[in-house]
N, C-alpha and C. Protein backbone atom coordinates (compact mmCIF):
# COMPACT_ATOMS: atom_id res chain seq x y z
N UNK A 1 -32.04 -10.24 -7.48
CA UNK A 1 -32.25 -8.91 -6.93
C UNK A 1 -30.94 -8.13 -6.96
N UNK A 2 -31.02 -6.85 -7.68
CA UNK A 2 -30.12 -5.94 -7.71
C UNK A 2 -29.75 -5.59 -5.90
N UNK A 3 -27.93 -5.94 -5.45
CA UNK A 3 -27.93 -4.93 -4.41
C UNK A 3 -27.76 -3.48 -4.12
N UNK A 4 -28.37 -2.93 -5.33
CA UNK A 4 -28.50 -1.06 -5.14
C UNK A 4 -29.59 -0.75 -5.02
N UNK A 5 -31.02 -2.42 -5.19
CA UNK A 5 -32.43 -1.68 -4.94
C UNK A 5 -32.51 -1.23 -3.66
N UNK A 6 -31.56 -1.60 -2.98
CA UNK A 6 -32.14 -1.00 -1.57
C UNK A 6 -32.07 0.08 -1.14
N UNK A 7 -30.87 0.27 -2.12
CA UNK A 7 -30.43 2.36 -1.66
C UNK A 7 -29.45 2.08 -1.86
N UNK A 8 -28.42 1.21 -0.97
CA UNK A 8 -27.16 1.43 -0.52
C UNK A 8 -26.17 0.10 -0.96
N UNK A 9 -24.93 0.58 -1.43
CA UNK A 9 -23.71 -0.52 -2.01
C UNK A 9 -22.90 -0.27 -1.65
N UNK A 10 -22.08 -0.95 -1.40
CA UNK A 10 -20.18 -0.70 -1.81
C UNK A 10 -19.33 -1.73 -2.46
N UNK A 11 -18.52 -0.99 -2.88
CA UNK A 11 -17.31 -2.12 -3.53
C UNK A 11 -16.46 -0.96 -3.58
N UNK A 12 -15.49 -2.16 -4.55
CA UNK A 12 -13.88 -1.87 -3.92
C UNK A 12 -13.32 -1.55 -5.59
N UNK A 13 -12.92 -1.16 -6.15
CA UNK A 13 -12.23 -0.46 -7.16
C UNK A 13 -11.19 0.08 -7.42
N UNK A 14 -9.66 -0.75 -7.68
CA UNK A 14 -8.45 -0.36 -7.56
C UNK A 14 -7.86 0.19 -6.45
N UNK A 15 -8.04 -0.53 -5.54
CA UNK A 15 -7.74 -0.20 -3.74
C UNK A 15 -8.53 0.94 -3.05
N UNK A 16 -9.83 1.32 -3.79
CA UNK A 16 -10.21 2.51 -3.14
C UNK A 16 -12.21 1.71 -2.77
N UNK A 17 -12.23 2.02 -1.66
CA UNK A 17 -13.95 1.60 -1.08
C UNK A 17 -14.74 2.88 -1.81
N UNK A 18 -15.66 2.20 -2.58
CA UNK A 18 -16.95 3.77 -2.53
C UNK A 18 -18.29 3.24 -1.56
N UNK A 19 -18.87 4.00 -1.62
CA UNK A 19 -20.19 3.85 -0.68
C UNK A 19 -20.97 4.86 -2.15
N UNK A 20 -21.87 3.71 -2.38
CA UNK A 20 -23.21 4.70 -3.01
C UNK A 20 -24.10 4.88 -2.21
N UNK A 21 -25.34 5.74 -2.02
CA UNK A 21 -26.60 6.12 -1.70
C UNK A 21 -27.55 6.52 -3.12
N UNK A 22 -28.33 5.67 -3.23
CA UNK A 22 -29.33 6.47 -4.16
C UNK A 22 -30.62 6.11 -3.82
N UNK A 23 -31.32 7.17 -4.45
CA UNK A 23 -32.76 7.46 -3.73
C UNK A 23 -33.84 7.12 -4.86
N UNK A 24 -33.38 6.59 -5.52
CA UNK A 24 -34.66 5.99 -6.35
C UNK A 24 -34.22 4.53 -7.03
N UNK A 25 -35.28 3.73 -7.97
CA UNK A 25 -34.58 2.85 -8.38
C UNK A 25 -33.78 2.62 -9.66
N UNK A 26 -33.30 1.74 -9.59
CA UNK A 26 -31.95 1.91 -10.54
C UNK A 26 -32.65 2.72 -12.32
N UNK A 27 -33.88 1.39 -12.62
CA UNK A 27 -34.39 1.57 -13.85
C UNK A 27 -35.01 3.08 -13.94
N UNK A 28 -35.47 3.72 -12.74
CA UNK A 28 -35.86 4.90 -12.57
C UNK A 28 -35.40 6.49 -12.68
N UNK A 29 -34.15 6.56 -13.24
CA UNK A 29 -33.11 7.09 -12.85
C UNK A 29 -32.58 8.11 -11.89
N UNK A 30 -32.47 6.63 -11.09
CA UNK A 30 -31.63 6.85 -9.51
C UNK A 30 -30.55 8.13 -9.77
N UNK A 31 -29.95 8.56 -8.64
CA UNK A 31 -29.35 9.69 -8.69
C UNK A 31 -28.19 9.40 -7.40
N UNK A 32 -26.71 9.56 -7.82
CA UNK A 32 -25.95 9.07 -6.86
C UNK A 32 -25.69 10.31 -5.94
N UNK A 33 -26.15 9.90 -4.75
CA UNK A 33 -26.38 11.36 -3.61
C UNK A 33 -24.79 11.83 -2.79
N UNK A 34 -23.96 10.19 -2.73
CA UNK A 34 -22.57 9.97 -1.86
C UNK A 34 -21.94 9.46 -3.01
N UNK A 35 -20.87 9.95 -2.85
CA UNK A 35 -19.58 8.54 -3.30
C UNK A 35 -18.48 9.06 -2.72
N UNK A 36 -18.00 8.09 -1.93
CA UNK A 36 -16.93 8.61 -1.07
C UNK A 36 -15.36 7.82 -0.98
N UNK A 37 -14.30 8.15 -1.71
CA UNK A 37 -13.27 7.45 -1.47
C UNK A 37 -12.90 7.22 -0.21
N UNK A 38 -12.06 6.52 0.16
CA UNK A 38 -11.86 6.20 1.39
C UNK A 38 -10.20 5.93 1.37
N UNK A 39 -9.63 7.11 0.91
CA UNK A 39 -8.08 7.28 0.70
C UNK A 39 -7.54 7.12 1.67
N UNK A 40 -7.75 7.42 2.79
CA UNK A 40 -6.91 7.43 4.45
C UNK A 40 -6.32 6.39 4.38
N UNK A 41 -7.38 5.18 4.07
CA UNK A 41 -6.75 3.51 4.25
C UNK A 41 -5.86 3.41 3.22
N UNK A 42 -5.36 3.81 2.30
CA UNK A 42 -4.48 3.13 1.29
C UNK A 42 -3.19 3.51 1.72
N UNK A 43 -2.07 2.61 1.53
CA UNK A 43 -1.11 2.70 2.33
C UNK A 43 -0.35 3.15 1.17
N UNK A 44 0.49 4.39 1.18
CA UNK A 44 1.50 4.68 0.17
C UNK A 44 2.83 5.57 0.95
N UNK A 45 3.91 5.23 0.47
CA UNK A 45 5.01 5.29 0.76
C UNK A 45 6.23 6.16 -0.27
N UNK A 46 7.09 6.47 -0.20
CA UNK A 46 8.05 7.03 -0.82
C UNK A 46 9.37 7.12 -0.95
N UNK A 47 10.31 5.96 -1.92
CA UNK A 47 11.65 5.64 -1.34
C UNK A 47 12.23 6.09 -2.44
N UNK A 48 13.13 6.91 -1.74
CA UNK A 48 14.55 7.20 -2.37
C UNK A 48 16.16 7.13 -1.95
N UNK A 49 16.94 7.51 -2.87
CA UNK A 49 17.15 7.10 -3.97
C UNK A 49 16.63 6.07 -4.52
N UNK A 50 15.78 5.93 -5.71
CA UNK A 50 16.07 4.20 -6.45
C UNK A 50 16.55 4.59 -7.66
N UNK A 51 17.75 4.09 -8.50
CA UNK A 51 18.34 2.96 -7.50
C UNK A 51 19.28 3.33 -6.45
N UNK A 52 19.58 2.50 -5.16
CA UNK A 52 19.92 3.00 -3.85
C UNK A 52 21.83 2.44 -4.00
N UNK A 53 22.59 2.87 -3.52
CA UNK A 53 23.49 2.27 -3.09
C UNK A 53 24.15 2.19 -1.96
N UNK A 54 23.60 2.83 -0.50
CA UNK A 54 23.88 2.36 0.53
C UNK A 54 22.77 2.83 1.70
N UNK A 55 22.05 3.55 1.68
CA UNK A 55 21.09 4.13 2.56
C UNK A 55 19.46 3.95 1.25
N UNK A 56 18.69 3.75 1.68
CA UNK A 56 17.41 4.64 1.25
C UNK A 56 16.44 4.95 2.59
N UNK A 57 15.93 6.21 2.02
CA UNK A 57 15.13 7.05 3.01
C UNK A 57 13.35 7.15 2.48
N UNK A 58 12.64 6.72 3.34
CA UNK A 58 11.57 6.56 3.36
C UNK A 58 10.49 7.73 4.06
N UNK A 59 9.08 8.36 3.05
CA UNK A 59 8.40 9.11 3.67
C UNK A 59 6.91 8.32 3.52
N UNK A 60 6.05 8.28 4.13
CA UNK A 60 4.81 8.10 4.21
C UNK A 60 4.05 8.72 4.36
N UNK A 61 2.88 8.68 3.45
CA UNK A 61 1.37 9.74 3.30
C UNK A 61 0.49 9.38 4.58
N UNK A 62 0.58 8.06 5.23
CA UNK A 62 -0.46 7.90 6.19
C UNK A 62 0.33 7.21 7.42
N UNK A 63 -0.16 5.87 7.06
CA UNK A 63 0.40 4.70 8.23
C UNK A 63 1.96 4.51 8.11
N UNK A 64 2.26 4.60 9.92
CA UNK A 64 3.86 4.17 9.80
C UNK A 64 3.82 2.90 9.64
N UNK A 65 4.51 1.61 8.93
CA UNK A 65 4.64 0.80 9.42
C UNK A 65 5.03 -0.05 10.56
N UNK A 66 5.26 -0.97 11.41
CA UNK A 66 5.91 -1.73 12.11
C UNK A 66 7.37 -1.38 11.79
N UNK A 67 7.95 -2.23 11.17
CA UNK A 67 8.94 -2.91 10.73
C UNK A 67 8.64 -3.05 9.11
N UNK A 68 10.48 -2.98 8.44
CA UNK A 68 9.93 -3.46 7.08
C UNK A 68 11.10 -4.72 7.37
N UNK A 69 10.41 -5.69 6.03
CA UNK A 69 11.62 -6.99 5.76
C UNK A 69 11.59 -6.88 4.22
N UNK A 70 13.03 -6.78 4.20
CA UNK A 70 14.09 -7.70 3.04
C UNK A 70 14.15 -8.48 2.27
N UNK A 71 13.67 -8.90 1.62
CA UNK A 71 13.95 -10.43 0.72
C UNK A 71 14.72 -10.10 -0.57
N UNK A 72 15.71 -11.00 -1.01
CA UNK A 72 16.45 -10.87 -1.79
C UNK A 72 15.64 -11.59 -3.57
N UNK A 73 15.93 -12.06 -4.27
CA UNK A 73 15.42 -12.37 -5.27
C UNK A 73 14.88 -13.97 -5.39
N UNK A 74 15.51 -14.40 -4.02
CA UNK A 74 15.10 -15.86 -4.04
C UNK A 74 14.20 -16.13 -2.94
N UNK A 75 13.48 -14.85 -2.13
CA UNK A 75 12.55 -14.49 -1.31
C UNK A 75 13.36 -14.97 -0.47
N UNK A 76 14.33 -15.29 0.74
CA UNK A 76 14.70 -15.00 1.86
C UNK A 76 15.02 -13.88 1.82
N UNK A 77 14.22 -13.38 3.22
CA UNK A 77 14.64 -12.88 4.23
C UNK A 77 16.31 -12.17 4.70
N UNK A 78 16.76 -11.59 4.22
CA UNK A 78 17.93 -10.26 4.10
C UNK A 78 18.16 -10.06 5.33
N UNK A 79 17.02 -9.19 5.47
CA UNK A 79 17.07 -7.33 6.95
C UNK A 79 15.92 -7.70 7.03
N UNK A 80 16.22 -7.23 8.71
CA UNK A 80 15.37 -6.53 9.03
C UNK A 80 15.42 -5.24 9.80
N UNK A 81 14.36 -4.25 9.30
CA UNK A 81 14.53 -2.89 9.98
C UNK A 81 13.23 -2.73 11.13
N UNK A 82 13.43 -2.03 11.94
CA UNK A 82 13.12 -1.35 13.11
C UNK A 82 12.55 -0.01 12.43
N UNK A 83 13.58 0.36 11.97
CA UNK A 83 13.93 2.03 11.84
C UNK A 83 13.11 2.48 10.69
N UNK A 84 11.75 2.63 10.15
CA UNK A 84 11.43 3.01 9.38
C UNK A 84 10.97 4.01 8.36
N UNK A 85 12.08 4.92 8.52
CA UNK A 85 12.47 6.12 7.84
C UNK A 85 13.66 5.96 7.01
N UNK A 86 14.27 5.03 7.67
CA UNK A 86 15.74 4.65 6.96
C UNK A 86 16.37 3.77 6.62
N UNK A 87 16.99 2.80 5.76
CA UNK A 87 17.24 1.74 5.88
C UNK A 87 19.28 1.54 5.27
N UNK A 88 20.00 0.88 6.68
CA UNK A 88 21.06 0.91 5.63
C UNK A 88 21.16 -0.45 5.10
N UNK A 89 21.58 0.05 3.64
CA UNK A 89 22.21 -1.38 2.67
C UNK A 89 23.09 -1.92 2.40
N UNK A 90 24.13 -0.89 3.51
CA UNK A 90 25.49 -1.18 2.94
C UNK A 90 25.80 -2.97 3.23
N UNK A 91 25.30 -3.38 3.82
CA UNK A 91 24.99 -5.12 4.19
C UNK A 91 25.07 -6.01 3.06
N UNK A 92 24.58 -5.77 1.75
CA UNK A 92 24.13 -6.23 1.38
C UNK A 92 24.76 -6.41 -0.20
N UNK A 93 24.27 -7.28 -0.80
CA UNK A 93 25.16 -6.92 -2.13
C UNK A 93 24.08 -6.70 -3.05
N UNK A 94 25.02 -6.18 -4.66
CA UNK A 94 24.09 -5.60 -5.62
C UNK A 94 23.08 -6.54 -6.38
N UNK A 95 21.98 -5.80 -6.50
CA UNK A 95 20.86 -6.87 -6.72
C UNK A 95 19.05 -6.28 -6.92
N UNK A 96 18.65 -6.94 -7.07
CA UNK A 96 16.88 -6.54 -6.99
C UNK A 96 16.94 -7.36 -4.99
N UNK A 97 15.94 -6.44 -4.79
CA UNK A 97 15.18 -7.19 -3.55
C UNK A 97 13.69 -6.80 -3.35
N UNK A 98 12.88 -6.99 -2.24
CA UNK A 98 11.95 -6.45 -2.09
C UNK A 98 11.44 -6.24 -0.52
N UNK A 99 11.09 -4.77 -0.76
CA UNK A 99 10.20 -4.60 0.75
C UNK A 99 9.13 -5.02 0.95
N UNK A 100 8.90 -5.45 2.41
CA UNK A 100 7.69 -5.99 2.91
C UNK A 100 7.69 -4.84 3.76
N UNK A 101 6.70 -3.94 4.08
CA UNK A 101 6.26 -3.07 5.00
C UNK A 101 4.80 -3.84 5.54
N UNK A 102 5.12 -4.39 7.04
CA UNK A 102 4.37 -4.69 8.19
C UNK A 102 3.93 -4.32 9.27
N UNK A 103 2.55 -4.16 9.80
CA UNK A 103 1.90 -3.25 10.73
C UNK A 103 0.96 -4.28 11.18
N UNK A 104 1.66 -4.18 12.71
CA UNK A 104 0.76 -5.26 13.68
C UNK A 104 0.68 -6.70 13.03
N UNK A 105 1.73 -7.41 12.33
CA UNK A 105 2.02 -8.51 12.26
C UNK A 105 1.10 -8.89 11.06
N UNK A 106 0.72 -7.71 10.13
CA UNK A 106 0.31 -7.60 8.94
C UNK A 106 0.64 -6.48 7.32
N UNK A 107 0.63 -7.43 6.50
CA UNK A 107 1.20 -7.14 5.09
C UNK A 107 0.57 -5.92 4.60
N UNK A 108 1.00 -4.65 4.96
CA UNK A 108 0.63 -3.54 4.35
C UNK A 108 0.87 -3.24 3.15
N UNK A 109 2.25 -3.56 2.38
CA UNK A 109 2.58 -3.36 0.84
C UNK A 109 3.77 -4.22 0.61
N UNK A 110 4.44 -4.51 -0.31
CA UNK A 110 5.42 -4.99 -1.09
C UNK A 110 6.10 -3.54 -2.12
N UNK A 111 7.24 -3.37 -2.19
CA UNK A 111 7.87 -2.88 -3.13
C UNK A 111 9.14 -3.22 -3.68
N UNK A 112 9.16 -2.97 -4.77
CA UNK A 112 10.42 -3.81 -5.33
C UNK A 112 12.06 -2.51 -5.25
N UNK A 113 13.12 -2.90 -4.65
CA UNK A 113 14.17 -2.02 -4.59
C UNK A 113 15.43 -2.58 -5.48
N UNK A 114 16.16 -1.35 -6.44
CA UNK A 114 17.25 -2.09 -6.96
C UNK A 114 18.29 -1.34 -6.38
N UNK A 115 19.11 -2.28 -5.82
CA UNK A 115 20.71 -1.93 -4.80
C UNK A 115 21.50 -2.48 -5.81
N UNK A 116 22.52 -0.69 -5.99
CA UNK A 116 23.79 -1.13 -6.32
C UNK A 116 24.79 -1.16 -6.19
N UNK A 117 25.99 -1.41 -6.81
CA UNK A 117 27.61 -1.31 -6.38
C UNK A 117 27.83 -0.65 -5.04
């Protein structure tokens, strides 16, 4: 059994939920009445400078995070920030690392940062 004979589906498609509604059956040609992204939930972010050499500054389209963490190229754990608009690097030496941006003790995104000289 098809799950669109009933009317109603969803799935998930490159981080975005749709919701169909259709009012007839599929072989019949159904007619899609909804489709609705559900952009609010996708978490996207905006860091600059990259590449950084002692500060980068962070903007967000939706959710603030918690806290972000640090990991260097051998995945420990670096920094950690509080402050999530800003982060300083001067800590740190030149290198790839990566952000973990966390909200409520959960993995909102990963991004990769290159710090230099």
């Amino acid at each position: 059994m098809n799950a669109l004979q009933g009317g109603e589906a969803s799935y998930i498609s490159r981080n975005r939920l749709f919701y169909e509604v259709h009012d007839g059956a599929l072989a019949g040609g159904s007619r899609i009445r909804n489709i609705q992204t559900m952009a609010s939930n996708i978490f996207e972010v905006l860091i600059y400078p990259v590449p950084a050499k002692d500060n980068i500054y962070l903007t967000y389209k939706n959710d603030l995070p918690d806290c972000i963490y640090i990991y260097d190229g051998q995945q420990r754990r670096v920094l950690k920030s509080e402050n999530v608009n800003s982060i300083d690097l001067s800590s740190l030496s030149a290198g790839c690392y990566f952000l973990e941006f966390m909200k409520d003790q959960k993995r909102l995104d990963s991004k990769k940062l290159i710090k230099l000289k």
